[in-house]
PDB file of N, CA and C in Angstrom:
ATOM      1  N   UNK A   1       0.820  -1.193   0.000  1.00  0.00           N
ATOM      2  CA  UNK A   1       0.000   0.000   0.000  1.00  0.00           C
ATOM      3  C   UNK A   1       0.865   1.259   0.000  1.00  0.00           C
ATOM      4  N   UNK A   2       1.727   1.365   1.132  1.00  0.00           N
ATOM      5  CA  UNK A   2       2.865   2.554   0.911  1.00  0.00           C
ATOM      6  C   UNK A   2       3.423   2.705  -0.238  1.00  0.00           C
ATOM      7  N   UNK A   3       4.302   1.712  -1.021  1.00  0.00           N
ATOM      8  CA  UNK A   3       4.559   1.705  -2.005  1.00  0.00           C
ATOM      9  C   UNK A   3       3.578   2.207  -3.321  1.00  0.00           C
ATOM     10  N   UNK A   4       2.478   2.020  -3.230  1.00  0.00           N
ATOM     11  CA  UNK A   4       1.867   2.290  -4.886  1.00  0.00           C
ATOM     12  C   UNK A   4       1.405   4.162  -4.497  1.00  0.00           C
ATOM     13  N   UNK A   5       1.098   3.884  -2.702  1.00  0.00           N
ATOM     14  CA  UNK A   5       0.816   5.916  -2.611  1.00  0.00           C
ATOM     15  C   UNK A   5       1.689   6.576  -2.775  1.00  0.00           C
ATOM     16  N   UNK A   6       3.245   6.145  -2.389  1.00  0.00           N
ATOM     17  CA  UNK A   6       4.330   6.540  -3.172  1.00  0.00           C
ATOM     18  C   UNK A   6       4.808   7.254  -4.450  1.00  0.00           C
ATOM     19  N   UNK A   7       4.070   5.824  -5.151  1.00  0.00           N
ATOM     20  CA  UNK A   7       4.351   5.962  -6.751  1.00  0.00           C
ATOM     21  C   UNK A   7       3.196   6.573  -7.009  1.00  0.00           C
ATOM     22  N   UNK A   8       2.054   7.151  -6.612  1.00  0.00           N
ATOM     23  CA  UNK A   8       1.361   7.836  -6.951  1.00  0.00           C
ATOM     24  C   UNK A   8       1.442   9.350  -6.875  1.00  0.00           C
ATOM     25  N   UNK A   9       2.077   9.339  -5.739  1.00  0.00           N
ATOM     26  CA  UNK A   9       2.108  10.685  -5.300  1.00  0.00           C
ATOM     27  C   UNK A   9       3.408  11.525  -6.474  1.00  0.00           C
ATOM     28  N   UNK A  10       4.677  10.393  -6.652  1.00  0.00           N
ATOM     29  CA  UNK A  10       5.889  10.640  -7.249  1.00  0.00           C
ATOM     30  C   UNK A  10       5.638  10.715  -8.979  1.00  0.00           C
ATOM     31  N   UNK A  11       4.806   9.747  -9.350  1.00  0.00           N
ATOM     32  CA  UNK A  11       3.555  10.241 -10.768  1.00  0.00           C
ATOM     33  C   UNK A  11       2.957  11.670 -10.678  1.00  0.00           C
ATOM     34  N   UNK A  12       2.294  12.083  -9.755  1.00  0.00           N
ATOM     35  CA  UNK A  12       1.866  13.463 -10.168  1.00  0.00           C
ATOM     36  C   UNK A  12       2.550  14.467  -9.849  1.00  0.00           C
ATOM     37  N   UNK A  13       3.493  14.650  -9.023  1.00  0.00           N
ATOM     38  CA  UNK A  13       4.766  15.237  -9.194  1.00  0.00           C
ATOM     39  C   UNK A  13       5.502  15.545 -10.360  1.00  0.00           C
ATOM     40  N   UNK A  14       5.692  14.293 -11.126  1.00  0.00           N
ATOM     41  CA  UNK A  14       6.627  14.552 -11.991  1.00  0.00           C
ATOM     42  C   UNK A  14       5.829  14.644 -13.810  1.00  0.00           C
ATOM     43  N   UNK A  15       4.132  14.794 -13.261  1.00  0.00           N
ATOM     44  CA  UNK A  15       3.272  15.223 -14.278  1.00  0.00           C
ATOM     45  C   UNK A  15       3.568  16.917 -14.235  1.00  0.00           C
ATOM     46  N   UNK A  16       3.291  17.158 -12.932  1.00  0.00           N
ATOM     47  CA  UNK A  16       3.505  18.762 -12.795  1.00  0.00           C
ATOM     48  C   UNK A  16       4.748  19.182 -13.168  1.00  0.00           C
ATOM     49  N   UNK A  17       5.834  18.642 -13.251  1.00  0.00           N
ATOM     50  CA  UNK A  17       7.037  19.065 -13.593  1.00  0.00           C
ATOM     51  C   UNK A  17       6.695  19.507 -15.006  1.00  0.00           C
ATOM     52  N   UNK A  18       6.399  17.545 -15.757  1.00  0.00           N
ATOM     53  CA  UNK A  18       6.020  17.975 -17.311  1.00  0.00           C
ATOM     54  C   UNK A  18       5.923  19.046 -17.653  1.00  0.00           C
ATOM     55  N   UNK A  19       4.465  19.198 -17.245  1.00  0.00           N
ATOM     56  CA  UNK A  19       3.720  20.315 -17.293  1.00  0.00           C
ATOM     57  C   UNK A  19       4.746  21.875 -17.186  1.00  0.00           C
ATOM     58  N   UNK A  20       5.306  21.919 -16.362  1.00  0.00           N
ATOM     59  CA  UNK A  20       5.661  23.349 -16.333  1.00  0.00           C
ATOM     60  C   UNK A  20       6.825  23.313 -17.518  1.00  0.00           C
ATOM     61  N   UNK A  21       8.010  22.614 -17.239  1.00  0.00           N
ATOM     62  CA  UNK A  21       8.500  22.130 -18.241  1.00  0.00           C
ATOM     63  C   UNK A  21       8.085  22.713 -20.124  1.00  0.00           C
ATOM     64  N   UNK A  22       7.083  21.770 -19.915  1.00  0.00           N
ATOM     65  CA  UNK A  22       6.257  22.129 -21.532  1.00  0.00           C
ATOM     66  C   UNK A  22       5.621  23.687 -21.575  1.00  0.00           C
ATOM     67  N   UNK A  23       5.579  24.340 -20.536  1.00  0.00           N
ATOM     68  CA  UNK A  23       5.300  25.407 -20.402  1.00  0.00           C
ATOM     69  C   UNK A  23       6.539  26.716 -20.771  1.00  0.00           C
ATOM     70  N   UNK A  24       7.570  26.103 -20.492  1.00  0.00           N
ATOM     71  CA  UNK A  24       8.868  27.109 -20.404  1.00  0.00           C
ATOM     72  C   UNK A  24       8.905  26.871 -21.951  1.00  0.00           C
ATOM     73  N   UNK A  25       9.386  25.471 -22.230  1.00  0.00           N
ATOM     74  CA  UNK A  25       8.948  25.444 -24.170  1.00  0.00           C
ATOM     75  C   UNK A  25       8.297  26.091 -24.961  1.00  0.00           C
ATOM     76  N   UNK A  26       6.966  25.993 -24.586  1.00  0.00           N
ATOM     77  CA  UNK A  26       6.133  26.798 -25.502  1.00  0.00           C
ATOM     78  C   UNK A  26       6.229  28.274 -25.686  1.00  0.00           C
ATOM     79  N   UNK A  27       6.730  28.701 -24.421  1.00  0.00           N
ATOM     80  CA  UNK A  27       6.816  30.062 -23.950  1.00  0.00           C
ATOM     81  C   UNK A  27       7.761  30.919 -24.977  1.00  0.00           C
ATOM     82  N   UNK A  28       8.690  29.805 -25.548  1.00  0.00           N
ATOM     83  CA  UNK A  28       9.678  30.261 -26.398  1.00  0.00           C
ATOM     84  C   UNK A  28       9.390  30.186 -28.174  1.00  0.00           C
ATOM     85  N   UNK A  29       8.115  29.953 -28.279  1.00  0.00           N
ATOM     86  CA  UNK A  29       7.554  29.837 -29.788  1.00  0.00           C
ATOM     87  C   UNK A  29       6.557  30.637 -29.811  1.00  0.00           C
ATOM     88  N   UNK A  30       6.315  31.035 -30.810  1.00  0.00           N
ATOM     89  CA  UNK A  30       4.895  31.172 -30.859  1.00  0.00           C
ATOM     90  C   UNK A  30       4.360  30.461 -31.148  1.00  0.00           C
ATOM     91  N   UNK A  31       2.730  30.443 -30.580  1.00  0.00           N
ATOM     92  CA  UNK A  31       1.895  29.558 -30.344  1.00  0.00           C
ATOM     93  C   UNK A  31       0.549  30.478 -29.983  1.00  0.00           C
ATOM     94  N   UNK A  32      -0.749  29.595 -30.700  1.00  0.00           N
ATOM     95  CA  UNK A  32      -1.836  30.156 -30.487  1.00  0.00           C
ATOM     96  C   UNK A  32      -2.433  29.712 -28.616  1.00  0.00           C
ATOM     97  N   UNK A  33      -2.520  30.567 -27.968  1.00  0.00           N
ATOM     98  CA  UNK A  33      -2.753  30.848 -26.670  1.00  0.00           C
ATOM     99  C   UNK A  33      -4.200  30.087 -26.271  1.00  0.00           C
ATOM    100  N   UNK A  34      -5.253  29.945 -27.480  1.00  0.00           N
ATOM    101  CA  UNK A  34      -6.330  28.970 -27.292  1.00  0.00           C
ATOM    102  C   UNK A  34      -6.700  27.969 -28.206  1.00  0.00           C
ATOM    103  N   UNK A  35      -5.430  27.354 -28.505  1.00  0.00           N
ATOM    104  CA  UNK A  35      -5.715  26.040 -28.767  1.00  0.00           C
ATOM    105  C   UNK A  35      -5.844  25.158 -27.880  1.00  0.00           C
ATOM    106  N   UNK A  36      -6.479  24.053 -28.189  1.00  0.00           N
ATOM    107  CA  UNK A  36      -7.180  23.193 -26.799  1.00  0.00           C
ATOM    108  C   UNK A  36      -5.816  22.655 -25.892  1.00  0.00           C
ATOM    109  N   UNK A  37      -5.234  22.372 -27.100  1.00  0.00           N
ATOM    110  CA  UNK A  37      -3.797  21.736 -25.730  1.00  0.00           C
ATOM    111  C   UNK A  37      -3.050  22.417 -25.089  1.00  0.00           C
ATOM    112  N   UNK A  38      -2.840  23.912 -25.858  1.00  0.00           N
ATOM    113  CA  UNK A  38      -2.303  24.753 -25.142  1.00  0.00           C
ATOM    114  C   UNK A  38      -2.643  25.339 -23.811  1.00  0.00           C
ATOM    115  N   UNK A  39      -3.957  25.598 -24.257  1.00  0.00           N
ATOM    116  CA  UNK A  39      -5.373  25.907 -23.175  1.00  0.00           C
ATOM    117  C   UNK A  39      -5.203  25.454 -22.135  1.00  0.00           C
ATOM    118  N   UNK A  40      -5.075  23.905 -21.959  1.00  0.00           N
ATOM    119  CA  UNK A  40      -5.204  22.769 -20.926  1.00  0.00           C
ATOM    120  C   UNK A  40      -3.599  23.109 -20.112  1.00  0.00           C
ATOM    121  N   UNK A  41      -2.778  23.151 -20.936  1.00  0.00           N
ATOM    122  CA  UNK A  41      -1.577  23.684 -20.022  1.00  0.00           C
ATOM    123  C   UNK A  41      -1.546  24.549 -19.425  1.00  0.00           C
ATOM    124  N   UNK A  42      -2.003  25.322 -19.739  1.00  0.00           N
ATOM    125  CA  UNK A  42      -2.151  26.237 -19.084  1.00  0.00           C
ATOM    126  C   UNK A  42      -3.140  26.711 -17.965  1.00  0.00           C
ATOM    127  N   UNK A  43      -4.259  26.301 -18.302  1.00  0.00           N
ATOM    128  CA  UNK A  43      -5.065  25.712 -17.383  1.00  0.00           C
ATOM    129  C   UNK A  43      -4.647  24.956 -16.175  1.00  0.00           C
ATOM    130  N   UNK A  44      -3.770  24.306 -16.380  1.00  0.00           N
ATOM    131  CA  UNK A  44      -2.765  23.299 -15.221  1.00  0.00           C
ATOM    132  C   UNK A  44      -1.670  23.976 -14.888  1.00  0.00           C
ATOM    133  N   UNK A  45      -1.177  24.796 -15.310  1.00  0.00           N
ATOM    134  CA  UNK A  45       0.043  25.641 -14.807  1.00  0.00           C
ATOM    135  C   UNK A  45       0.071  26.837 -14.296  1.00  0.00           C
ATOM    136  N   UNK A  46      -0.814  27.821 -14.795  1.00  0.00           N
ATOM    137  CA  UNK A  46      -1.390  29.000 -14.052  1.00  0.00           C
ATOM    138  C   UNK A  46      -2.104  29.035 -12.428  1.00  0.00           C
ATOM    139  N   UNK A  47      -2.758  28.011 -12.002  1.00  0.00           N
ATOM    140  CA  UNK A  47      -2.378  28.188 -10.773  1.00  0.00           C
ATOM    141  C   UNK A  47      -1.134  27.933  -9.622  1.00  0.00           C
ATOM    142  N   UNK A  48      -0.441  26.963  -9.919  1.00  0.00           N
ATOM    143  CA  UNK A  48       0.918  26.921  -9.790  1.00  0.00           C
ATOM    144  C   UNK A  48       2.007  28.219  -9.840  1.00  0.00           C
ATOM    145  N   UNK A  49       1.416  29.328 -10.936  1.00  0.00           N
ATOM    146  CA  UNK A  49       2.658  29.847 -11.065  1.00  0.00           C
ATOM    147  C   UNK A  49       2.027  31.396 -10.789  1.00  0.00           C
ATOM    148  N   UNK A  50       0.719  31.224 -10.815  1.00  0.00           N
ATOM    149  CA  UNK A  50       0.119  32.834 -10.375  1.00  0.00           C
ATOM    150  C   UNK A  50      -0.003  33.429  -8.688  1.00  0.00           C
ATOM    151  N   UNK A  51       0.696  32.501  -7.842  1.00  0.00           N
ATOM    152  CA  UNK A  51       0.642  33.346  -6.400  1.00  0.00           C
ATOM    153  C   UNK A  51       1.674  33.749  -6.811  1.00  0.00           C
ATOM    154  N   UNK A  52       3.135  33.085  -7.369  1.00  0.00           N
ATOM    155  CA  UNK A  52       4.609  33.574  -7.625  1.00  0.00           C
ATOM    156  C   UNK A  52       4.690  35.153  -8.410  1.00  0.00           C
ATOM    157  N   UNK A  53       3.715  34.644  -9.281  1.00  0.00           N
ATOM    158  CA  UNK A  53       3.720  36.046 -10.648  1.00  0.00           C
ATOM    159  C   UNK A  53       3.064  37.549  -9.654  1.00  0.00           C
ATOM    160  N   UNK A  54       2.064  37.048  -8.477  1.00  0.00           N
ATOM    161  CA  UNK A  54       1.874  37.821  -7.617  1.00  0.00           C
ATOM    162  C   UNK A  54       2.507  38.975  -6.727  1.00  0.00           C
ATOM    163  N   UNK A  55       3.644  37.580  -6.070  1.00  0.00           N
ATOM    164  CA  UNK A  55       4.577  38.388  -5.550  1.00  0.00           C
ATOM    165  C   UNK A  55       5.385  38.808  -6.058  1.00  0.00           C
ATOM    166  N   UNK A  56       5.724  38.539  -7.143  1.00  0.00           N
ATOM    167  CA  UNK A  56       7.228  39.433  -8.098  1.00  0.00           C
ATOM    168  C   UNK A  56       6.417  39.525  -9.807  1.00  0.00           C
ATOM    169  N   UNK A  57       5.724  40.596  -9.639  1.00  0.00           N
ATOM    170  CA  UNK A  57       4.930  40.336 -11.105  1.00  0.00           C
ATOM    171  C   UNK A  57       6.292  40.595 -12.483  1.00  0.00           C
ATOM    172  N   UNK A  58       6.120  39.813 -13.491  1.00  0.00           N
ATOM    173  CA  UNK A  58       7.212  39.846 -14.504  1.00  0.00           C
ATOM    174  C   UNK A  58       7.050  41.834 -14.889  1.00  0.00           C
ATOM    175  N   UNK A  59       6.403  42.654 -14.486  1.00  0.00           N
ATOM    176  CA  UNK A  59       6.334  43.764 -15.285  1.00  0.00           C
ATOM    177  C   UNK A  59       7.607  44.610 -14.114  1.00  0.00           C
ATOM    178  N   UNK A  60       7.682  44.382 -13.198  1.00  0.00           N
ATOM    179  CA  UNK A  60       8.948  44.271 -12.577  1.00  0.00           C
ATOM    180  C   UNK A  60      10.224  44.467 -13.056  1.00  0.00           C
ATOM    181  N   UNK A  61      10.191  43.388 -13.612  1.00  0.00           N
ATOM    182  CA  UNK A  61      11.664  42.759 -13.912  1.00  0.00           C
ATOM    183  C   UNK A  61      11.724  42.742 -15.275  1.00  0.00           C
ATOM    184  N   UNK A  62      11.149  43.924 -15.531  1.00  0.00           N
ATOM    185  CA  UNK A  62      11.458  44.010 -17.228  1.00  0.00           C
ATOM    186  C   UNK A  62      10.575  43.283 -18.413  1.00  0.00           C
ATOM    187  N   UNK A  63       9.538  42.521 -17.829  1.00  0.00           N
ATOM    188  CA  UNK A  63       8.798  41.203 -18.708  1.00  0.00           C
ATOM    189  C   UNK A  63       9.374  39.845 -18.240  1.00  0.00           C
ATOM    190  N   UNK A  64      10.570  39.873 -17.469  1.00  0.00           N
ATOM    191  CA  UNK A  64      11.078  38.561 -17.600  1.00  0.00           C
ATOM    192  C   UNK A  64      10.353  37.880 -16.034  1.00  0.00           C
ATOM    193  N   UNK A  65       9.639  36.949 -16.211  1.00  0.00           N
ATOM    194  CA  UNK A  65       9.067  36.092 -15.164  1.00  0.00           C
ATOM    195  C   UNK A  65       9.887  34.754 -14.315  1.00  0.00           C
ATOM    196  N   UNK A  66       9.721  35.235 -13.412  1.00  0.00           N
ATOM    197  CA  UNK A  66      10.893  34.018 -12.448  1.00  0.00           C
ATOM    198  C   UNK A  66      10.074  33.004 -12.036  1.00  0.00           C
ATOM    199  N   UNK A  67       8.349  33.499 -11.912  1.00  0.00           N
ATOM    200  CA  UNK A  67       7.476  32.605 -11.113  1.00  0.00           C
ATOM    201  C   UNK A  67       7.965  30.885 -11.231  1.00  0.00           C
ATOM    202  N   UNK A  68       8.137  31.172 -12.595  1.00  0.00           N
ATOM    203  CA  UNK A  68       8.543  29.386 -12.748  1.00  0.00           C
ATOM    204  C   UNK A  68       9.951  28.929 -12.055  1.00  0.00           C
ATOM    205  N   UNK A  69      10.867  29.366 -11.811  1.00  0.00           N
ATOM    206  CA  UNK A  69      11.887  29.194 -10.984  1.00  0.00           C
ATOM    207  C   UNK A  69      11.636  29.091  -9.608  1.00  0.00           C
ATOM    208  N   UNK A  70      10.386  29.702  -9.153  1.00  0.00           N
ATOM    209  CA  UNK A  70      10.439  29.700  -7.544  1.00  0.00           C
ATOM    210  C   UNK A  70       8.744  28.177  -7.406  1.00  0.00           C
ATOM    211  N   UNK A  71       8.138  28.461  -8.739  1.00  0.00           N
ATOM    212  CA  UNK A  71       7.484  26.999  -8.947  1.00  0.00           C
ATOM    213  C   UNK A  71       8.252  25.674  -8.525  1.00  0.00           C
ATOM    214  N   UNK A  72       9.296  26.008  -9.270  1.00  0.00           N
ATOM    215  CA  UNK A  72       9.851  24.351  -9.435  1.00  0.00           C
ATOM    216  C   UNK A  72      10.723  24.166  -7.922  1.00  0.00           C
ATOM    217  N   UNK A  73      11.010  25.235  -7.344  1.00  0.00           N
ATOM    218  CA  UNK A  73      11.561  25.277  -5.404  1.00  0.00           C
ATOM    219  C   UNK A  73      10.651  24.353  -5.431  1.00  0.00           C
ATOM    220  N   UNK A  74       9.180  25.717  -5.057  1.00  0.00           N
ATOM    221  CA  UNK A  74       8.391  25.372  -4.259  1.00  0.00           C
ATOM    222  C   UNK A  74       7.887  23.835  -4.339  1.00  0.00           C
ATOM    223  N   UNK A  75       8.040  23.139  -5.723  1.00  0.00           N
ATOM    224  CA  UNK A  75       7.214  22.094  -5.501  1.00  0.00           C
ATOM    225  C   UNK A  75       8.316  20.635  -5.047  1.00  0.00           C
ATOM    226  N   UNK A  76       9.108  20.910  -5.147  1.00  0.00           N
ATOM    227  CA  UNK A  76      10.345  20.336  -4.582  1.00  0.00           C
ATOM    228  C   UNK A  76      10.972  20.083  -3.777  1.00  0.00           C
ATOM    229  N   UNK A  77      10.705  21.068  -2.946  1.00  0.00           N
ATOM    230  CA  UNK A  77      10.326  21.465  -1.287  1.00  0.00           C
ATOM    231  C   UNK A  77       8.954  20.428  -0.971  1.00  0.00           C
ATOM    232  N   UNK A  78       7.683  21.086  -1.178  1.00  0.00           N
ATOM    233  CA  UNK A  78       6.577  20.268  -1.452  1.00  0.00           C
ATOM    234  C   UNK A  78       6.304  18.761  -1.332  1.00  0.00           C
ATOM    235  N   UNK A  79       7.414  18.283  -2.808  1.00  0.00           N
ATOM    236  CA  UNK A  79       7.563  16.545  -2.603  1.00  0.00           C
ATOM    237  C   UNK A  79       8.681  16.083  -1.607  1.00  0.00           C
ATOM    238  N   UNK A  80       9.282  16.586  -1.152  1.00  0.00           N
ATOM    239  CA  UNK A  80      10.089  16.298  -0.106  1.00  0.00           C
ATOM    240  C   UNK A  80       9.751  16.537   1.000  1.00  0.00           C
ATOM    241  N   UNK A  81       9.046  17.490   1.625  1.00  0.00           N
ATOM    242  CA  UNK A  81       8.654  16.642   2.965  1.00  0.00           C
ATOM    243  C   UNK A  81       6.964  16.200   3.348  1.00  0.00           C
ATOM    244  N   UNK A  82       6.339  15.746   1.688  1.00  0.00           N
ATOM    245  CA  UNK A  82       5.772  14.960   1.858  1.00  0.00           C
ATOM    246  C   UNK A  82       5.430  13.644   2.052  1.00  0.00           C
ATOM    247  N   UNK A  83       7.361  13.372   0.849  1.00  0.00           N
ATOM    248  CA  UNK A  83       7.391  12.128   1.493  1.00  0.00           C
ATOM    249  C   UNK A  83       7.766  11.697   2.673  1.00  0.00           C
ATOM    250  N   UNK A  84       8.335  12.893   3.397  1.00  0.00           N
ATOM    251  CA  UNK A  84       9.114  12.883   4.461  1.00  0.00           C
ATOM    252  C   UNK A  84       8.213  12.368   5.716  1.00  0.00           C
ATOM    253  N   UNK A  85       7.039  13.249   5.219  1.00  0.00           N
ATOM    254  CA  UNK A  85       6.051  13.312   6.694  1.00  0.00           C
ATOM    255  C   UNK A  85       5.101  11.648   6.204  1.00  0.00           C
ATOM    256  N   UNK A  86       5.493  11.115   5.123  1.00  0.00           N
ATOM    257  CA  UNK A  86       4.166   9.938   4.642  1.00  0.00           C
ATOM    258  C   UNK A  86       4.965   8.447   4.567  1.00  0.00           C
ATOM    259  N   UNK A  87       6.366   8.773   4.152  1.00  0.00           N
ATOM    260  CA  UNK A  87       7.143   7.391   4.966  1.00  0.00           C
ATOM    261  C   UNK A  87       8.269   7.608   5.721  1.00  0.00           C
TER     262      UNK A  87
END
């Protein structure tokens, strides 16, 4: 049982990584902003990365956005002492 909540928990972890991941990619093409797959990423990544964009909004820093740098801490931090506190 520990084992598969494990691998469950360490699966959607490293979906969210994907995810942001494919996000920093796209970020660097253009790309239509409502196409359905794009959509959905974003859809999945914008809350993740909009308390960050909050506290240090990219208009700040010139346009350039860090949120995703303090994303990928935070969630890293996150899976570590969850597994910490779960085995």
């Amino acid at each position: 049982m520990n084992v598969l909540l494990y691998q469950l928990m360490h699966a959607i972890f490293k979906f969210v990584y994907f995810a942001l991941w494919a996000r920093i990619i796209i970020s660097w093409i253009p790309h239509d902003r409502y196409n359905q797959i794009i959509d959905m990423l974003y859809k999945i990544t914008d809350p993740i990365l909009k308390p960050f964009q909050d506290l240090i909004p990219p208009e700040k820093l010139g346009g350039f956005d860090v949120s995703i740098i303090f994303a990928f801490m935070a969630l890293y931090v996150l899976e570590r002492f969850t597994i910490f506190i779960l085995f």
